[in-house]
C-alpha atoms as a PDB file:
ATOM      1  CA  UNK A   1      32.323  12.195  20.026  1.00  0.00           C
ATOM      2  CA  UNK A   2      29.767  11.601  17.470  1.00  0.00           C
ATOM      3  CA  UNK A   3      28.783   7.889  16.329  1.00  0.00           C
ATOM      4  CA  UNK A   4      26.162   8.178  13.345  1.00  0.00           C
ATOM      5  CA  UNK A   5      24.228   4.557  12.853  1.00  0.00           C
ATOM      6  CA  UNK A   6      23.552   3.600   9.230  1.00  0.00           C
ATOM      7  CA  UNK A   7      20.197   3.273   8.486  1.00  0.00           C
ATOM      8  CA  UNK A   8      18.780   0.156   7.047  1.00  0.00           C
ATOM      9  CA  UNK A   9      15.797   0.553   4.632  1.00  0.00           C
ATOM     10  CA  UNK A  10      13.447  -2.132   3.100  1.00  0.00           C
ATOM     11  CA  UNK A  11      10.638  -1.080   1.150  1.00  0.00           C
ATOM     12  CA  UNK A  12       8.436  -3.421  -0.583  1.00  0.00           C
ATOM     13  CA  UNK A  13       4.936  -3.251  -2.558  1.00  0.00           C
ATOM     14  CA  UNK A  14       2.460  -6.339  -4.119  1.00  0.00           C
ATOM     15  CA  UNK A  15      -0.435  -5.775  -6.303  1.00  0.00           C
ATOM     16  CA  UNK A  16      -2.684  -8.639  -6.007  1.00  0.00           C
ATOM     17  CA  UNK A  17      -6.418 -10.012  -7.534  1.00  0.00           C
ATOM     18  CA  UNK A  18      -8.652 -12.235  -4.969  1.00  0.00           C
ATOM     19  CA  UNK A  19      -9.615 -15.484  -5.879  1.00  0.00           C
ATOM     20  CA  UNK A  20     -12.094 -17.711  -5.016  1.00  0.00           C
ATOM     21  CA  UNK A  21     -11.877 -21.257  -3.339  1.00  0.00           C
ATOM     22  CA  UNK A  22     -11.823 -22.925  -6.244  1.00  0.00           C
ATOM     23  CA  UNK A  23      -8.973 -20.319  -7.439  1.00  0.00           C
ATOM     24  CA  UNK A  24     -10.106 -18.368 -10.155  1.00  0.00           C
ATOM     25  CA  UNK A  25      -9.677 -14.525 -10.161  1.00  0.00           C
ATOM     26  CA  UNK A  26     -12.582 -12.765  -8.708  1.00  0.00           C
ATOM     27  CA  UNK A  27     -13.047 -10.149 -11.735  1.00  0.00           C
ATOM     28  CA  UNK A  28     -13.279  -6.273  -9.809  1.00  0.00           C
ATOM     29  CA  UNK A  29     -11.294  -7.474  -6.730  1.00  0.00           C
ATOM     30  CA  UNK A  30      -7.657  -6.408  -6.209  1.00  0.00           C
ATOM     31  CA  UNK A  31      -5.772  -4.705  -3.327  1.00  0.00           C
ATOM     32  CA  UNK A  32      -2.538  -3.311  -2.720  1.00  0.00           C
ATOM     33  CA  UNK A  33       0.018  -4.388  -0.133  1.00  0.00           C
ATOM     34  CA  UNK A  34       2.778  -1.421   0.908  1.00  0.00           C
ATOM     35  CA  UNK A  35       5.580  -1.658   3.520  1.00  0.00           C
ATOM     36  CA  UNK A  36       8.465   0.124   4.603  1.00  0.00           C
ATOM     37  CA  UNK A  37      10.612  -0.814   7.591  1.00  0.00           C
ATOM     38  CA  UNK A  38      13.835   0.413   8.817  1.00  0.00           C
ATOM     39  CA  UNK A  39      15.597  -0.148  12.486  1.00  0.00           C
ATOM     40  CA  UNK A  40      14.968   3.469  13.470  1.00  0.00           C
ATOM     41  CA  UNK A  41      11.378   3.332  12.958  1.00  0.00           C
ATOM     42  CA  UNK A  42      10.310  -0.159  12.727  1.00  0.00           C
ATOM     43  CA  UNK A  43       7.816  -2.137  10.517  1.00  0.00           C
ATOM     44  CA  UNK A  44       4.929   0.239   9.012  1.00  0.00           C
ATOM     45  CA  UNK A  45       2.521  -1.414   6.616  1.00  0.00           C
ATOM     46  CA  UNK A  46      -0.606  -0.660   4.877  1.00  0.00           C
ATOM     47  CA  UNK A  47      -3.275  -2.805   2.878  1.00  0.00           C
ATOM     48  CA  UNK A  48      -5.725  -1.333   0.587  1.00  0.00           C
ATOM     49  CA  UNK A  49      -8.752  -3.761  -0.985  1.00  0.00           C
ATOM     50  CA  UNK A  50     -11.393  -2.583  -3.109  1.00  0.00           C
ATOM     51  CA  UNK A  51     -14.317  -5.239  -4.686  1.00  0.00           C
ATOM     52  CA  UNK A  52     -17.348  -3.875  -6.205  1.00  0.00           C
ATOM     53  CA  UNK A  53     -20.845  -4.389  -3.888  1.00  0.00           C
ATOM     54  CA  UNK A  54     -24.453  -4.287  -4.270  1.00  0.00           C
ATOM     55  CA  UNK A  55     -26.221  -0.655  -5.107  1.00  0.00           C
ATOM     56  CA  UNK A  56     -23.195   0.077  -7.300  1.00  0.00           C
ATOM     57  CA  UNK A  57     -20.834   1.000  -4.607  1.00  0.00           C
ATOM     58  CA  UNK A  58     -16.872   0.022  -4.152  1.00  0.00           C
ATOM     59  CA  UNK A  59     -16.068  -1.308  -0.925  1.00  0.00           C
ATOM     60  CA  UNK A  60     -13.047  -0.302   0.150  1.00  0.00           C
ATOM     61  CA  UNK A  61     -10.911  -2.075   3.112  1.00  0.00           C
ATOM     62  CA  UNK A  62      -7.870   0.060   4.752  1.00  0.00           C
ATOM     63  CA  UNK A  63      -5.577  -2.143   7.261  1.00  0.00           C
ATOM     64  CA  UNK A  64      -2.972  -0.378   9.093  1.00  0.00           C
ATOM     65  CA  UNK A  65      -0.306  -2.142  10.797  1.00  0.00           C
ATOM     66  CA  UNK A  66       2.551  -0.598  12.376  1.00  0.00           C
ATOM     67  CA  UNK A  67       5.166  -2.376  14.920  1.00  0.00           C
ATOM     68  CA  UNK A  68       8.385  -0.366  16.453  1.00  0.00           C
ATOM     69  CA  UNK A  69      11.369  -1.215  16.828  1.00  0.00           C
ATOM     70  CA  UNK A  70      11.946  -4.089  20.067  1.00  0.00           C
ATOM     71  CA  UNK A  71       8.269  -4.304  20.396  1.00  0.00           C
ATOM     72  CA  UNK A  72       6.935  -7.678  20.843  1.00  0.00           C
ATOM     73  CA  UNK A  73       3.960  -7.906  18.563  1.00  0.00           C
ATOM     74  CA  UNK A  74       1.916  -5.600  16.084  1.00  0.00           C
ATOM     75  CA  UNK A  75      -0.505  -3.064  16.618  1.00  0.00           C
ATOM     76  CA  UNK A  76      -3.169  -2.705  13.743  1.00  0.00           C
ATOM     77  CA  UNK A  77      -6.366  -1.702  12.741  1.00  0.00           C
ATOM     78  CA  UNK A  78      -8.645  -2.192  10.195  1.00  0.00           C
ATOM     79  CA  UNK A  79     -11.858  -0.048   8.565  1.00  0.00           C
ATOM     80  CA  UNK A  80     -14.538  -0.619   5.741  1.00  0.00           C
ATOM     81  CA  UNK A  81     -15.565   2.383   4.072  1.00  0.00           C
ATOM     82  CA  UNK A  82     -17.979   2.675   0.859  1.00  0.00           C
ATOM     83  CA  UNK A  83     -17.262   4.750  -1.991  1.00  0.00           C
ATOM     84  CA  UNK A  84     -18.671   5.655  -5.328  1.00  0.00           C
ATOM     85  CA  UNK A  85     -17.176   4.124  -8.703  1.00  0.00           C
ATOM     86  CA  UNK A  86     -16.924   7.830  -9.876  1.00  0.00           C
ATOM     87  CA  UNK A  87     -14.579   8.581  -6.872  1.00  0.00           C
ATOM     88  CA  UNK A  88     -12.799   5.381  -7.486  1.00  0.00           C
ATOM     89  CA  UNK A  89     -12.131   6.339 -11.004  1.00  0.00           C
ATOM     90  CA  UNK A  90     -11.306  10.095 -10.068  1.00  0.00           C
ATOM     91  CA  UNK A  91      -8.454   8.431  -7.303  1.00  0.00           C
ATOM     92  CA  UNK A  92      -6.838   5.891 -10.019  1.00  0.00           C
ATOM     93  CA  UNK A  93      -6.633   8.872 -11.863  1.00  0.00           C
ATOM     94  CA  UNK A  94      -4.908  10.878  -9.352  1.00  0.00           C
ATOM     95  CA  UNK A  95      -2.902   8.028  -8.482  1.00  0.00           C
ATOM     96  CA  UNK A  96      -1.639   7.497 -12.397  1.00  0.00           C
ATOM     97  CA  UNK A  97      -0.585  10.890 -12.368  1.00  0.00           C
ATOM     98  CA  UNK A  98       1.738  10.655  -9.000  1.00  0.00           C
ATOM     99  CA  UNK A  99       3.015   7.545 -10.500  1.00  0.00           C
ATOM    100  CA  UNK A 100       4.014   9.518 -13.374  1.00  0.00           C
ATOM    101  CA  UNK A 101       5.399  12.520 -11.190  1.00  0.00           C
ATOM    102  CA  UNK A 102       7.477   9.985  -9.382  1.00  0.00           C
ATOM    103  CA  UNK A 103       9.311   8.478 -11.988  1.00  0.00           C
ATOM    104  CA  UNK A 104      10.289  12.133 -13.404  1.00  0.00           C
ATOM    105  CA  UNK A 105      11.789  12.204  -9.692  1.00  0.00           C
ATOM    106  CA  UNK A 106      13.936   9.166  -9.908  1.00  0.00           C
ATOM    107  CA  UNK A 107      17.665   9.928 -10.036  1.00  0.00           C
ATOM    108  CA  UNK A 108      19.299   9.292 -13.516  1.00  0.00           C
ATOM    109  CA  UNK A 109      22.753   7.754 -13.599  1.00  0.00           C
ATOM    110  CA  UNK A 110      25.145  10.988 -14.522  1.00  0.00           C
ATOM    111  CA  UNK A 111      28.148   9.774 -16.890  1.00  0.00           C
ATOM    112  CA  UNK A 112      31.752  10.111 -14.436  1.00  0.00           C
END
């Protein structure tokens, strides 16, 4: 006998600015928040920040959090990394273009 579970998916994304205490946007500053969770694999997540520094680098903050499925709390890690704007610019690029790929991807609604 075979029993097949469904799979539930949840994928979610948030493209935010940082702001300051007294709340204005922090002009260069933004991150990106990704997660995906399902009950076969759990809760993955990542967040990417980027804010400009002194001696014209990008600082660049990767957090990595990741929790299976029945497990009591998260396990995560973090990492600061500085890049060049040229290698910023070069990525967003790279990035546009798999955005673009992507949609191509998505599946079209066929007439019945």
């Amino acid at each position: 006998m075979e029993r097949r579970e469904e799979v539930e998916q949840v994928d979610l994304s948030e493209v935010y600015g940082r702001v300051d205490p007294s709340g204005q946007v922090m002009d260069g500053w933004a991150g990106i928040s990704v997660s995906s969770s399902n009950n076969e694999r759990g809760r993955s997540a990542v967040e990417i920040d980027v804010r400009p520094v002194l001696l014209g680098r990008v600082e660049v903050r990767v957090k990595t959090t990741s929790r299976k499925p029945g497990a009591g709390k998260d396990h995560s890690k973090s990492l600061y990394v500085n890049a060049t704007p040229e290698a910023i610019r070069d990525f967003a690029g790279r990035l546009m273009k798999c955005a673009d790929l992507a949609e191509r991807n998505k599946l079209k609604p066929r007439p019945v």
